[in-house]
PDB file of N, CA and C in Angstrom:
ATOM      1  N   UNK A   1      74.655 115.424 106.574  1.00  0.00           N
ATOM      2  CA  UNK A   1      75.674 115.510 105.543  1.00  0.00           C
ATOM      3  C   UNK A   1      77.048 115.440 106.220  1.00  0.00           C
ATOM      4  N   UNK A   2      77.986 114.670 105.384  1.00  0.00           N
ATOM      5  CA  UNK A   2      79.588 114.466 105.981  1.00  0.00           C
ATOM      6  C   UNK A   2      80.549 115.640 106.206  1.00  0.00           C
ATOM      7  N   UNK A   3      80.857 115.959 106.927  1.00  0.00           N
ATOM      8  CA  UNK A   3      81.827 117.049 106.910  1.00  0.00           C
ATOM      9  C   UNK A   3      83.158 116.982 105.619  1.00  0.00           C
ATOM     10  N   UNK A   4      83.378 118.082 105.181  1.00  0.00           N
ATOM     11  CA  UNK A   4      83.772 118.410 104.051  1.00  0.00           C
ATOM     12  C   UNK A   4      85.801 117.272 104.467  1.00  0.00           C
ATOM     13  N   UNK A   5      86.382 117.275 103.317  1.00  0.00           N
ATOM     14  CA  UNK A   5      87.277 116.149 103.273  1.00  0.00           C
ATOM     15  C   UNK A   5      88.249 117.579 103.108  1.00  0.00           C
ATOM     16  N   UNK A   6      89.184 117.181 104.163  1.00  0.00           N
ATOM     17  CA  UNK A   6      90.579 118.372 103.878  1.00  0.00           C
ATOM     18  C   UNK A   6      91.346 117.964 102.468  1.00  0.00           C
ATOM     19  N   UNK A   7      91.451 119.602 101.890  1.00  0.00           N
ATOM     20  CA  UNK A   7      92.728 119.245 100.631  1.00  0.00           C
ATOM     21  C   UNK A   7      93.922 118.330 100.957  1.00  0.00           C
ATOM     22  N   UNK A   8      94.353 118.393 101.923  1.00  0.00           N
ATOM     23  CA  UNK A   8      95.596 117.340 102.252  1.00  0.00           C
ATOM     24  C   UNK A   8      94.920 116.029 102.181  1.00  0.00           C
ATOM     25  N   UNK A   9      93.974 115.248 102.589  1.00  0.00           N
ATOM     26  CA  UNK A   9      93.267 114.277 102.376  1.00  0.00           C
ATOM     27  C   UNK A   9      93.191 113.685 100.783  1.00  0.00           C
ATOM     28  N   UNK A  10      92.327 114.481 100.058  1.00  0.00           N
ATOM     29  CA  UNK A  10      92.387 114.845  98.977  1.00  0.00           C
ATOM     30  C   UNK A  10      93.257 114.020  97.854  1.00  0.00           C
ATOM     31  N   UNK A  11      94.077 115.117  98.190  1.00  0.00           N
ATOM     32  CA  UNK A  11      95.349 115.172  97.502  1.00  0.00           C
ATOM     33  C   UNK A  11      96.248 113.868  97.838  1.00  0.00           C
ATOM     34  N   UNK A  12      96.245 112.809  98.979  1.00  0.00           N
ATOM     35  CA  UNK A  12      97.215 111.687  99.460  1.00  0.00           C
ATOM     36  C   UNK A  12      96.015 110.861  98.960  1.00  0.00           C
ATOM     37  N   UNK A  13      94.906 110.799  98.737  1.00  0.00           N
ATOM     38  CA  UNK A  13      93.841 110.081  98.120  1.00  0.00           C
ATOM     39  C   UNK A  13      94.603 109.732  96.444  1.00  0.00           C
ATOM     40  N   UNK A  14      94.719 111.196  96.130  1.00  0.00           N
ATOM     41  CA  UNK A  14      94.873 110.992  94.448  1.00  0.00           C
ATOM     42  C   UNK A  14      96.392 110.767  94.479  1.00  0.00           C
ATOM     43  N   UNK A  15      97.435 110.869  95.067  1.00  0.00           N
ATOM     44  CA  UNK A  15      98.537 110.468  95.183  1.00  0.00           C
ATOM     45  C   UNK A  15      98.920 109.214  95.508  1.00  0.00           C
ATOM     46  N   UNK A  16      98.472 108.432  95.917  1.00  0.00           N
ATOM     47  CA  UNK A  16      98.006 106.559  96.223  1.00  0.00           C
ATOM     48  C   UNK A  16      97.057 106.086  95.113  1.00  0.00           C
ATOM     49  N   UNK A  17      96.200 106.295  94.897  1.00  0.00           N
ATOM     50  CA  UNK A  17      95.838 106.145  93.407  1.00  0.00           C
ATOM     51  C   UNK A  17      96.826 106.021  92.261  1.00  0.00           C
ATOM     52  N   UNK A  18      97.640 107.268  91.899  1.00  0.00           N
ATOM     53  CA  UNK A  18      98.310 107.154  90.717  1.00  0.00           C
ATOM     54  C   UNK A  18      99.386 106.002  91.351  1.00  0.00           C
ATOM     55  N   UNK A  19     100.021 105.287  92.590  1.00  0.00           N
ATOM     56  CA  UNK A  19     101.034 105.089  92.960  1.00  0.00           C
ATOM     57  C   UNK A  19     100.101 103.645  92.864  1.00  0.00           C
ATOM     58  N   UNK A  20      98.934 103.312  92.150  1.00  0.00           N
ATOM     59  CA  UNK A  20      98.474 101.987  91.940  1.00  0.00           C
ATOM     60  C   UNK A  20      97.650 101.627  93.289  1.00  0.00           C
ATOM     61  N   UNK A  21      97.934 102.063  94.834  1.00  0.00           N
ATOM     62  CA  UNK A  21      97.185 101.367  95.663  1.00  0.00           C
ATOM     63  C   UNK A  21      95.748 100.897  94.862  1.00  0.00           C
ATOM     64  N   UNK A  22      95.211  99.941  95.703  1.00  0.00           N
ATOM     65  CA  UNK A  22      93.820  99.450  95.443  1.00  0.00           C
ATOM     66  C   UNK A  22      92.930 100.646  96.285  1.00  0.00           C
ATOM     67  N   UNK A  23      91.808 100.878  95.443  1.00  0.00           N
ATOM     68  CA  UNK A  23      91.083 101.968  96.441  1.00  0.00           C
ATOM     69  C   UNK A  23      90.610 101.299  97.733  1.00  0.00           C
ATOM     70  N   UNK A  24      90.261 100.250  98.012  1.00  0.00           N
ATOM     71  CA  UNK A  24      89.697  99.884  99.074  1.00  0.00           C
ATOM     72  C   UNK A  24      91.140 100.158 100.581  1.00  0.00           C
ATOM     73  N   UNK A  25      92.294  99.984  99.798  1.00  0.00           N
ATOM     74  CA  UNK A  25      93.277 100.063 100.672  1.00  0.00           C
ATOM     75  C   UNK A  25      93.319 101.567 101.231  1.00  0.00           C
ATOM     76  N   UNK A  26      93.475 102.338 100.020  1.00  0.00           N
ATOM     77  CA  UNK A  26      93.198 104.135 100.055  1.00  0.00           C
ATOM     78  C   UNK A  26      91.934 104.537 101.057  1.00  0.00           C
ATOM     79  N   UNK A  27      90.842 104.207 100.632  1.00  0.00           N
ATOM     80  CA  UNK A  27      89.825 104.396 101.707  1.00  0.00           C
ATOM     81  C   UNK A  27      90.205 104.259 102.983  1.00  0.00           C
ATOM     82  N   UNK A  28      90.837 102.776 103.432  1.00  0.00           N
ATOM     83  CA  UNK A  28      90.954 102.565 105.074  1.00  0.00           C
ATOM     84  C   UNK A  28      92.123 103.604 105.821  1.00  0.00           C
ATOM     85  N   UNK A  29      93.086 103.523 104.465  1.00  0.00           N
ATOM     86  CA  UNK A  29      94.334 104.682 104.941  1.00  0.00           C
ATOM     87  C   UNK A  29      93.960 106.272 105.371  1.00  0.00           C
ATOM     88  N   UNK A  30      92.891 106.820 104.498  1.00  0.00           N
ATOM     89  CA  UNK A  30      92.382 107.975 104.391  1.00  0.00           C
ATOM     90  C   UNK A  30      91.008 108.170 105.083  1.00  0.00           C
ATOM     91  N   UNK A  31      90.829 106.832 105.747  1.00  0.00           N
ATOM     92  CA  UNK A  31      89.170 107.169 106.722  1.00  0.00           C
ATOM     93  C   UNK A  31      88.114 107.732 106.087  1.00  0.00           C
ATOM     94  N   UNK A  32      87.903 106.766 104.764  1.00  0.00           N
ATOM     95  CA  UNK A  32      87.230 107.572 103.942  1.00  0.00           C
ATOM     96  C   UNK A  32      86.263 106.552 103.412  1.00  0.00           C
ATOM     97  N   UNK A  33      85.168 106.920 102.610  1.00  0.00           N
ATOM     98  CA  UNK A  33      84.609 105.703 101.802  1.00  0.00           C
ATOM     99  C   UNK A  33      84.850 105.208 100.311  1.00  0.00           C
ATOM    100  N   UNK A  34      85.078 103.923 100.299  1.00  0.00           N
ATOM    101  CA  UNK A  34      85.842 103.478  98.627  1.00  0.00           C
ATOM    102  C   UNK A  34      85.079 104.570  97.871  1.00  0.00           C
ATOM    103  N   UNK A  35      83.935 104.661  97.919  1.00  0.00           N
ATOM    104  CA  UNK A  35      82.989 105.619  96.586  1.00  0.00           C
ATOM    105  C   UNK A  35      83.663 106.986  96.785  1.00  0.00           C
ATOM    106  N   UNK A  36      84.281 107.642  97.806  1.00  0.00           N
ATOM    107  CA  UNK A  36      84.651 108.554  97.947  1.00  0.00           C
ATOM    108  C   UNK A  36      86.218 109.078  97.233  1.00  0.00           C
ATOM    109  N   UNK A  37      86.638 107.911  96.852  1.00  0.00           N
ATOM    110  CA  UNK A  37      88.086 107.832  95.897  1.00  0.00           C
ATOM    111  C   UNK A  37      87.809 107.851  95.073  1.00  0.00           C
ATOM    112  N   UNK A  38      87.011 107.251  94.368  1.00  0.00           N
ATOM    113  CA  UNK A  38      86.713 107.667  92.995  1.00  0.00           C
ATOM    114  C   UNK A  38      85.954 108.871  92.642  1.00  0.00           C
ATOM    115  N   UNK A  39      85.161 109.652  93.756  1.00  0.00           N
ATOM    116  CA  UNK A  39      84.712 110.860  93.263  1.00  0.00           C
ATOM    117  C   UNK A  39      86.426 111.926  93.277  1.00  0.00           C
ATOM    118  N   UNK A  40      87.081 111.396  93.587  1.00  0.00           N
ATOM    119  CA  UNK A  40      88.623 112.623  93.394  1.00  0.00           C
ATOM    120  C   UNK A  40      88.892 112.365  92.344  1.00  0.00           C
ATOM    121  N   UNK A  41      88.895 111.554  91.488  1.00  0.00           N
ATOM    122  CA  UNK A  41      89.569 111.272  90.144  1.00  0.00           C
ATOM    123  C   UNK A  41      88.742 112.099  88.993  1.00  0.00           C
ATOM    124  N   UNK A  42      87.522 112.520  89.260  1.00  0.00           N
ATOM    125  CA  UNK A  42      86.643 113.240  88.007  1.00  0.00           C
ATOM    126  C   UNK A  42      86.918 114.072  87.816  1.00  0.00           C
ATOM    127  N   UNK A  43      87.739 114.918  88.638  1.00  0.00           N
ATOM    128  CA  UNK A  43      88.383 116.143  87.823  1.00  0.00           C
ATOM    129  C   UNK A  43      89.546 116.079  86.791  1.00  0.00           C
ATOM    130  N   UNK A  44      90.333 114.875  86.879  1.00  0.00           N
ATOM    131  CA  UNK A  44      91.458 114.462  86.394  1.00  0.00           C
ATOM    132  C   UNK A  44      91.269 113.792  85.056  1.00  0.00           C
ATOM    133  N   UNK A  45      90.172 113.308  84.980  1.00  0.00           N
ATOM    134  CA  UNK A  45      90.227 112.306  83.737  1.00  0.00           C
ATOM    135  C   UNK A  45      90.649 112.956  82.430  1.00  0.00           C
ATOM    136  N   UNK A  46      90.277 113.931  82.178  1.00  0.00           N
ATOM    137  CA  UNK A  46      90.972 114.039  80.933  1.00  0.00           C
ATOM    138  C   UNK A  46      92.668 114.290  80.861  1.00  0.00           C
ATOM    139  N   UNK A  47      92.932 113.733  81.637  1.00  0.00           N
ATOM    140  CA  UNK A  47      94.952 113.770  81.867  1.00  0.00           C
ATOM    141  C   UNK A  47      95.422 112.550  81.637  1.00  0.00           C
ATOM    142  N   UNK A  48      94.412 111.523  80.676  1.00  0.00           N
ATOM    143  CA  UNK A  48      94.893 110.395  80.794  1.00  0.00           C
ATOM    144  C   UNK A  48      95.818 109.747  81.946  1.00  0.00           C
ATOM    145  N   UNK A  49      95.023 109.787  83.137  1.00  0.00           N
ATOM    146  CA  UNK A  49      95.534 109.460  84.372  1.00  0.00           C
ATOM    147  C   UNK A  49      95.225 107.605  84.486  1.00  0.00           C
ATOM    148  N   UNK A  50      94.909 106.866  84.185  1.00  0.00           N
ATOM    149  CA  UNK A  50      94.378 105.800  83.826  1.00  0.00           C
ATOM    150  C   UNK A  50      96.044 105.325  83.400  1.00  0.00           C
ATOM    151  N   UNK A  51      96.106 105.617  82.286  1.00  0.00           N
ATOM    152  CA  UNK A  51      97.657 104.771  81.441  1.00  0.00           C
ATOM    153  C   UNK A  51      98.527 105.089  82.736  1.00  0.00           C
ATOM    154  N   UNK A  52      98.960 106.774  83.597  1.00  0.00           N
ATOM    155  CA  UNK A  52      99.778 106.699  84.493  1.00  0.00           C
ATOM    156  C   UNK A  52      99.866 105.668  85.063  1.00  0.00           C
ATOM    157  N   UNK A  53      98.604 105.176  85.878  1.00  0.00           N
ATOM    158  CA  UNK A  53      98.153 104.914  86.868  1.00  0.00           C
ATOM    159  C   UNK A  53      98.913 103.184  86.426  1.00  0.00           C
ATOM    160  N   UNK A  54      98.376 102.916  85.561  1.00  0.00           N
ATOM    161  CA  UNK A  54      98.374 101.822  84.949  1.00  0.00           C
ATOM    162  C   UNK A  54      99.931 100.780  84.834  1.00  0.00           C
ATOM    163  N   UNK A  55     100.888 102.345  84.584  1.00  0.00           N
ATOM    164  CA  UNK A  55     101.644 102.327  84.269  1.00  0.00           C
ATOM    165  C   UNK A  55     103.025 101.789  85.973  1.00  0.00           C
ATOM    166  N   UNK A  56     101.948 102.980  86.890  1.00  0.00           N
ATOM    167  CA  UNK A  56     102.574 102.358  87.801  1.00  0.00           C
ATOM    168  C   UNK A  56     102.206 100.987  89.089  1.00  0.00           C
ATOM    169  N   UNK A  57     100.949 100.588  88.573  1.00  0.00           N
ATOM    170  CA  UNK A  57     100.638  99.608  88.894  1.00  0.00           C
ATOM    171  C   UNK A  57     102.120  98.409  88.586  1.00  0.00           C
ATOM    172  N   UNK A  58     102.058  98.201  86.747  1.00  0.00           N
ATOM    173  CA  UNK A  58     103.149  97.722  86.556  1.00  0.00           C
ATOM    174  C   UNK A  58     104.892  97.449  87.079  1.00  0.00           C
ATOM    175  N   UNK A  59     104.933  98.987  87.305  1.00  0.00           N
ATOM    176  CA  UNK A  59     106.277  99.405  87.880  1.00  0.00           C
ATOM    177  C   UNK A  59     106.296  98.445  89.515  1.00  0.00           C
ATOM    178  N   UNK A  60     105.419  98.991  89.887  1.00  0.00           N
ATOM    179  CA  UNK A  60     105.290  97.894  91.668  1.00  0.00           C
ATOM    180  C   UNK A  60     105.261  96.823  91.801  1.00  0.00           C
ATOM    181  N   UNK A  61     104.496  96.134  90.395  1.00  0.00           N
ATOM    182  CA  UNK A  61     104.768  94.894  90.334  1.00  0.00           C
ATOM    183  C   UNK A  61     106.029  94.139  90.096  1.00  0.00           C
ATOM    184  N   UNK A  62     106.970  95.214  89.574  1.00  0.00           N
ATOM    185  CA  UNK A  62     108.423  94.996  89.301  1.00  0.00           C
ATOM    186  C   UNK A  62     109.292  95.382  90.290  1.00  0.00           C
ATOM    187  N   UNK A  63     108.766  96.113  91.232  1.00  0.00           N
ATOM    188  CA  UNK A  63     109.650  96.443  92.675  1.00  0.00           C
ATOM    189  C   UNK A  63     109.852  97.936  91.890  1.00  0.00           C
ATOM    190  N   UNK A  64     109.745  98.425  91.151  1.00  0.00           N
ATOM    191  CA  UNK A  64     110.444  99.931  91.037  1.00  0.00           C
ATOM    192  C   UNK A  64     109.456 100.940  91.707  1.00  0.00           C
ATOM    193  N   UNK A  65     109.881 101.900  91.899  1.00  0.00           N
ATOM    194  CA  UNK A  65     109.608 103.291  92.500  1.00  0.00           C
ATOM    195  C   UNK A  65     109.512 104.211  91.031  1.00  0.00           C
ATOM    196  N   UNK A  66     108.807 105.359  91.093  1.00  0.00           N
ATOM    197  CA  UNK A  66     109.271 106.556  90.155  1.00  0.00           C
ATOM    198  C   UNK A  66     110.330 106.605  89.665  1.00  0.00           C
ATOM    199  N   UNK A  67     111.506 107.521  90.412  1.00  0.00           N
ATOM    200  CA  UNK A  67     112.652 107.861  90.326  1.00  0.00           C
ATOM    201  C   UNK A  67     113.481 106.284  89.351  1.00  0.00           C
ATOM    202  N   UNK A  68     112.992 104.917  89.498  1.00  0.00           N
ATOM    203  CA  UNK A  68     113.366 103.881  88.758  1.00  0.00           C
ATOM    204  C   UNK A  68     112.900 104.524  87.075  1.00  0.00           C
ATOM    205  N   UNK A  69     111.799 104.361  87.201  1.00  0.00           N
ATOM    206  CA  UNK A  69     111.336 104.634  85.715  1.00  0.00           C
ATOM    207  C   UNK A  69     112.066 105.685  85.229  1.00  0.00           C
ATOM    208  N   UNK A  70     112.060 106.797  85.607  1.00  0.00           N
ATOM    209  CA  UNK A  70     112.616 108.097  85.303  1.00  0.00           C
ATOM    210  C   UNK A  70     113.903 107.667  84.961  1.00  0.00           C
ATOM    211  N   UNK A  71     114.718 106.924  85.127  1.00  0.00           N
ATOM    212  CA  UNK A  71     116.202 106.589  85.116  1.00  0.00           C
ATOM    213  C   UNK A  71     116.199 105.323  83.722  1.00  0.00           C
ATOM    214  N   UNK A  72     115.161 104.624  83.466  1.00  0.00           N
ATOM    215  CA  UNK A  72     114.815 103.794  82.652  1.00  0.00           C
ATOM    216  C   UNK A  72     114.419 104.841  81.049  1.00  0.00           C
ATOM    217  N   UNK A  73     113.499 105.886  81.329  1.00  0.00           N
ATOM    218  CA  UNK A  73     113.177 106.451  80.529  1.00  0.00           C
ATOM    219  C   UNK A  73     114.174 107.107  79.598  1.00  0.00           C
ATOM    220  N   UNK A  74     115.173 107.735  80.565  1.00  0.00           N
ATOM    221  CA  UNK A  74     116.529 108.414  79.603  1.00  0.00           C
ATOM    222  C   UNK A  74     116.975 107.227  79.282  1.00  0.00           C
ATOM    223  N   UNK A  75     117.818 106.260  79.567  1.00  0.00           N
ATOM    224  CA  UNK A  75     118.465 105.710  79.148  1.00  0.00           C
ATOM    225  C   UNK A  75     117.784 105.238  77.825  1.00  0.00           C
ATOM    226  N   UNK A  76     116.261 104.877  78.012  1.00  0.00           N
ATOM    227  CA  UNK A  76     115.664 104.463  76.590  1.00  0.00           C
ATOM    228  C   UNK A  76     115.274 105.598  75.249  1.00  0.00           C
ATOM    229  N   UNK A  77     116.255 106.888  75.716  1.00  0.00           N
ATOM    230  CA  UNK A  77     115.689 108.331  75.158  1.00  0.00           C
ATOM    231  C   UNK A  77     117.192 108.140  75.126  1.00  0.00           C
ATOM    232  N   UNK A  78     118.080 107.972  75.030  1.00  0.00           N
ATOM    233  CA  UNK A  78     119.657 108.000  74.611  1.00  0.00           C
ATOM    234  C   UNK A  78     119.759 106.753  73.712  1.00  0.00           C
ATOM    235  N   UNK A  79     118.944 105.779  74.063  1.00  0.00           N
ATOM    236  CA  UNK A  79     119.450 104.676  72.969  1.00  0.00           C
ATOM    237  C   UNK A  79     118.504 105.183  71.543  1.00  0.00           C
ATOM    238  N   UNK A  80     117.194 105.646  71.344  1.00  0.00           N
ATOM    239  CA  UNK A  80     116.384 105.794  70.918  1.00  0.00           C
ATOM    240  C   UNK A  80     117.298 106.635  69.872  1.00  0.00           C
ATOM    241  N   UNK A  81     117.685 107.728  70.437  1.00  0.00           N
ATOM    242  CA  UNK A  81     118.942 108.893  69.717  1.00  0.00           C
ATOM    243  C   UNK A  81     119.997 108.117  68.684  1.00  0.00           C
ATOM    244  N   UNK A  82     120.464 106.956  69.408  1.00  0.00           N
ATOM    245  CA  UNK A  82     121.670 106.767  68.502  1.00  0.00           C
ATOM    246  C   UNK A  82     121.200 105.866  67.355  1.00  0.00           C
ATOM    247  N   UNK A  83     119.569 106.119  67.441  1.00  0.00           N
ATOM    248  CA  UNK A  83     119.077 105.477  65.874  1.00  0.00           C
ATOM    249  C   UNK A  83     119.428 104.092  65.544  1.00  0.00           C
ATOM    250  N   UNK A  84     120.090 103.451  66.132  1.00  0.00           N
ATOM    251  CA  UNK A  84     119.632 102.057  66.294  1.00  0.00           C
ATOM    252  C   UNK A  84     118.212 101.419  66.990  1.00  0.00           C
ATOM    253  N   UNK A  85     117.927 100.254  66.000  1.00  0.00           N
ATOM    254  CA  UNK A  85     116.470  99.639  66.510  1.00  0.00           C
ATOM    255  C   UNK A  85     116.504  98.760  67.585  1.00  0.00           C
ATOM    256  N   UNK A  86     115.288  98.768  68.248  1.00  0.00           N
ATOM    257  CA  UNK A  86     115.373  97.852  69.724  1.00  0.00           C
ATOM    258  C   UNK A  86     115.697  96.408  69.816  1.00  0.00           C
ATOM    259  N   UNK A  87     115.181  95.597  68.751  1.00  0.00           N
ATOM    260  CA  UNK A  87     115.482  94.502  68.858  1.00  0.00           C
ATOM    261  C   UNK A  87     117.079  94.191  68.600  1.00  0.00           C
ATOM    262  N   UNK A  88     117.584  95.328  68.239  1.00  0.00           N
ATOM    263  CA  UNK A  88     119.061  95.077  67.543  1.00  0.00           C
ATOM    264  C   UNK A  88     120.010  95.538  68.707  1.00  0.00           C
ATOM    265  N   UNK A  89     119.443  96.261  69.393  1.00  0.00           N
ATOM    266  CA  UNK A  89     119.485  96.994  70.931  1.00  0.00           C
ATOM    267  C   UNK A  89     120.287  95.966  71.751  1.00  0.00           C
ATOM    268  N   UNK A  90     119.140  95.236  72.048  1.00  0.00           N
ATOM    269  CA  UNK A  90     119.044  93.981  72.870  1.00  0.00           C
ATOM    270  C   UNK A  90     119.746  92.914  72.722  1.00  0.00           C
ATOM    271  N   UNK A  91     120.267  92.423  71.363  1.00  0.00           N
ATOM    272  CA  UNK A  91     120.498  91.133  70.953  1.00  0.00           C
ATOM    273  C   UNK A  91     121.953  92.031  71.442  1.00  0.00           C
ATOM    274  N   UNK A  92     122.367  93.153  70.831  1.00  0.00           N
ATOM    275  CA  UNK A  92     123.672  93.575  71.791  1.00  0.00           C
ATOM    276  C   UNK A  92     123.946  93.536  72.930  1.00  0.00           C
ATOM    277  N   UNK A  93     123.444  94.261  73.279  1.00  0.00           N
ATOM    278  CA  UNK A  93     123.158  93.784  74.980  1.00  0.00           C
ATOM    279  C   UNK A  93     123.376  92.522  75.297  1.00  0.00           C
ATOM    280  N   UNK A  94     122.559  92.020  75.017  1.00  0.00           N
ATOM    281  CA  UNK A  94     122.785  89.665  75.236  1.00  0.00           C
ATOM    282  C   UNK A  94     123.814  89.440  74.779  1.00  0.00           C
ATOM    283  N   UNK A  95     124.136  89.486  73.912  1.00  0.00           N
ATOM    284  CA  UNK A  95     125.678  89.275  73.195  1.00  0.00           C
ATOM    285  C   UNK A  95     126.889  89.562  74.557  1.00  0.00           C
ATOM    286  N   UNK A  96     127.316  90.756  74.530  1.00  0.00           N
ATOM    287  CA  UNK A  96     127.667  91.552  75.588  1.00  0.00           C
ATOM    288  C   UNK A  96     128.103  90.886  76.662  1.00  0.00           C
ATOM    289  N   UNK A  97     126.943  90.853  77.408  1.00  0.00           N
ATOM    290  CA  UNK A  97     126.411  90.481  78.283  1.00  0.00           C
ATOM    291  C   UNK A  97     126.999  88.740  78.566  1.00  0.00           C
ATOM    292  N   UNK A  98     127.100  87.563  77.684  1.00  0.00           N
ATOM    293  CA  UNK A  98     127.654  86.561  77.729  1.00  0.00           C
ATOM    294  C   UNK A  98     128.972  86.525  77.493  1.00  0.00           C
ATOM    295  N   UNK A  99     129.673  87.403  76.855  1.00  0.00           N
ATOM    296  CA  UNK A  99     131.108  87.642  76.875  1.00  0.00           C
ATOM    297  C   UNK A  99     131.635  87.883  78.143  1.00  0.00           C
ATOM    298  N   UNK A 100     130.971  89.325  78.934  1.00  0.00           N
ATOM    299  CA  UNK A 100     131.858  89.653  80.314  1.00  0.00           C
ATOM    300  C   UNK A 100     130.678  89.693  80.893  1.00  0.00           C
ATOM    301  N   UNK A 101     131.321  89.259  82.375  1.00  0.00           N
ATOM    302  CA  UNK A 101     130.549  89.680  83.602  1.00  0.00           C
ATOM    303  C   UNK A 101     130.296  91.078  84.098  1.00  0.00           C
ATOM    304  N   UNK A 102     129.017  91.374  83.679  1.00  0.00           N
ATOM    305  CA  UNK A 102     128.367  93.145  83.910  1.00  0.00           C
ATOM    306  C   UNK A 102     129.032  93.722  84.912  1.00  0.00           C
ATOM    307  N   UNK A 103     129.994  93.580  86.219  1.00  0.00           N
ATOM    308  CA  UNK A 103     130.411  93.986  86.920  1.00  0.00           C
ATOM    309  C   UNK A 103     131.460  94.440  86.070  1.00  0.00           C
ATOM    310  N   UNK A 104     132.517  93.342  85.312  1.00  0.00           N
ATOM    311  CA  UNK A 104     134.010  94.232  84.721  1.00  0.00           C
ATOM    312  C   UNK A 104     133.433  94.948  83.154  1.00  0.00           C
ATOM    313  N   UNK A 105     132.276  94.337  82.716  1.00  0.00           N
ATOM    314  CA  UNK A 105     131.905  95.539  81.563  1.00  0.00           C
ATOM    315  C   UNK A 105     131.636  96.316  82.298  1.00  0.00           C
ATOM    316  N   UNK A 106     131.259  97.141  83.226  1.00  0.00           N
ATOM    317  CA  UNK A 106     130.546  98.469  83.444  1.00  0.00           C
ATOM    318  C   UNK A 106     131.744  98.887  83.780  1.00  0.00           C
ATOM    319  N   UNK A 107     132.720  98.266  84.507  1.00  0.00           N
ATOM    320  CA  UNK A 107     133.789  99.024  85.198  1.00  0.00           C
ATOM    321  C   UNK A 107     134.568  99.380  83.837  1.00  0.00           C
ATOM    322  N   UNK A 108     134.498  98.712  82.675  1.00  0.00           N
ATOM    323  CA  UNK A 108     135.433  99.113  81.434  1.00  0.00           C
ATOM    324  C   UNK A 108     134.380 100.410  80.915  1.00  0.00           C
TER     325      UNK A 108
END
């Protein structure tokens, strides 16, 4: 039988996971076996860790980090507030956006 897997192990297992790595990548990083990444996730499943996960698959594919989203999220939780709808959002934005160059709008 394998000697037992340290909590720090563990834990950078399920932390590369939610951060999208591929498990096969996680395994070689963590000296571990692919089947062995997915036995860390069975305690988690009911945390809808899947959509996270999912979620930041996406984000990497866009170059963002966490701290990106998190900064994306308010801003879409302040527009959300001023009760205007998204598509009406946007077409402002574009509008905007072809009038001035985003450098002297932001500075105004």
């Amino acid at each position: 039988m394998p000697a037992p897997i340290d909590d720090i192990i563990k834990r950078l297992v399920v932390q590369q996971w939610l951060a999208g790595e591929a498990r096969d990548r996680i395994a070689i990083d963590n000296n571990i076996g692919s089947g062995t990444v997915n036995s860390y996730k069975i305690g988690l499943d009911n945390l809808d860790l899947d959509s996270f996960r999912g979620l930041m698959v996406e984000a990497k594919k866009e170059g963002l980090i966490p701290s990106d989203l998190a900064s994306h999220v308010r801003l879409n939780n302040y527009l959300v507030k001023s009760g205007a709808e998204e598509d009406k959002i946007e077409s402002f934005i574009a509008n905007v956006l072809m009038m001035f160059p985003p450098k002297k709008l932001f500075s105004i």
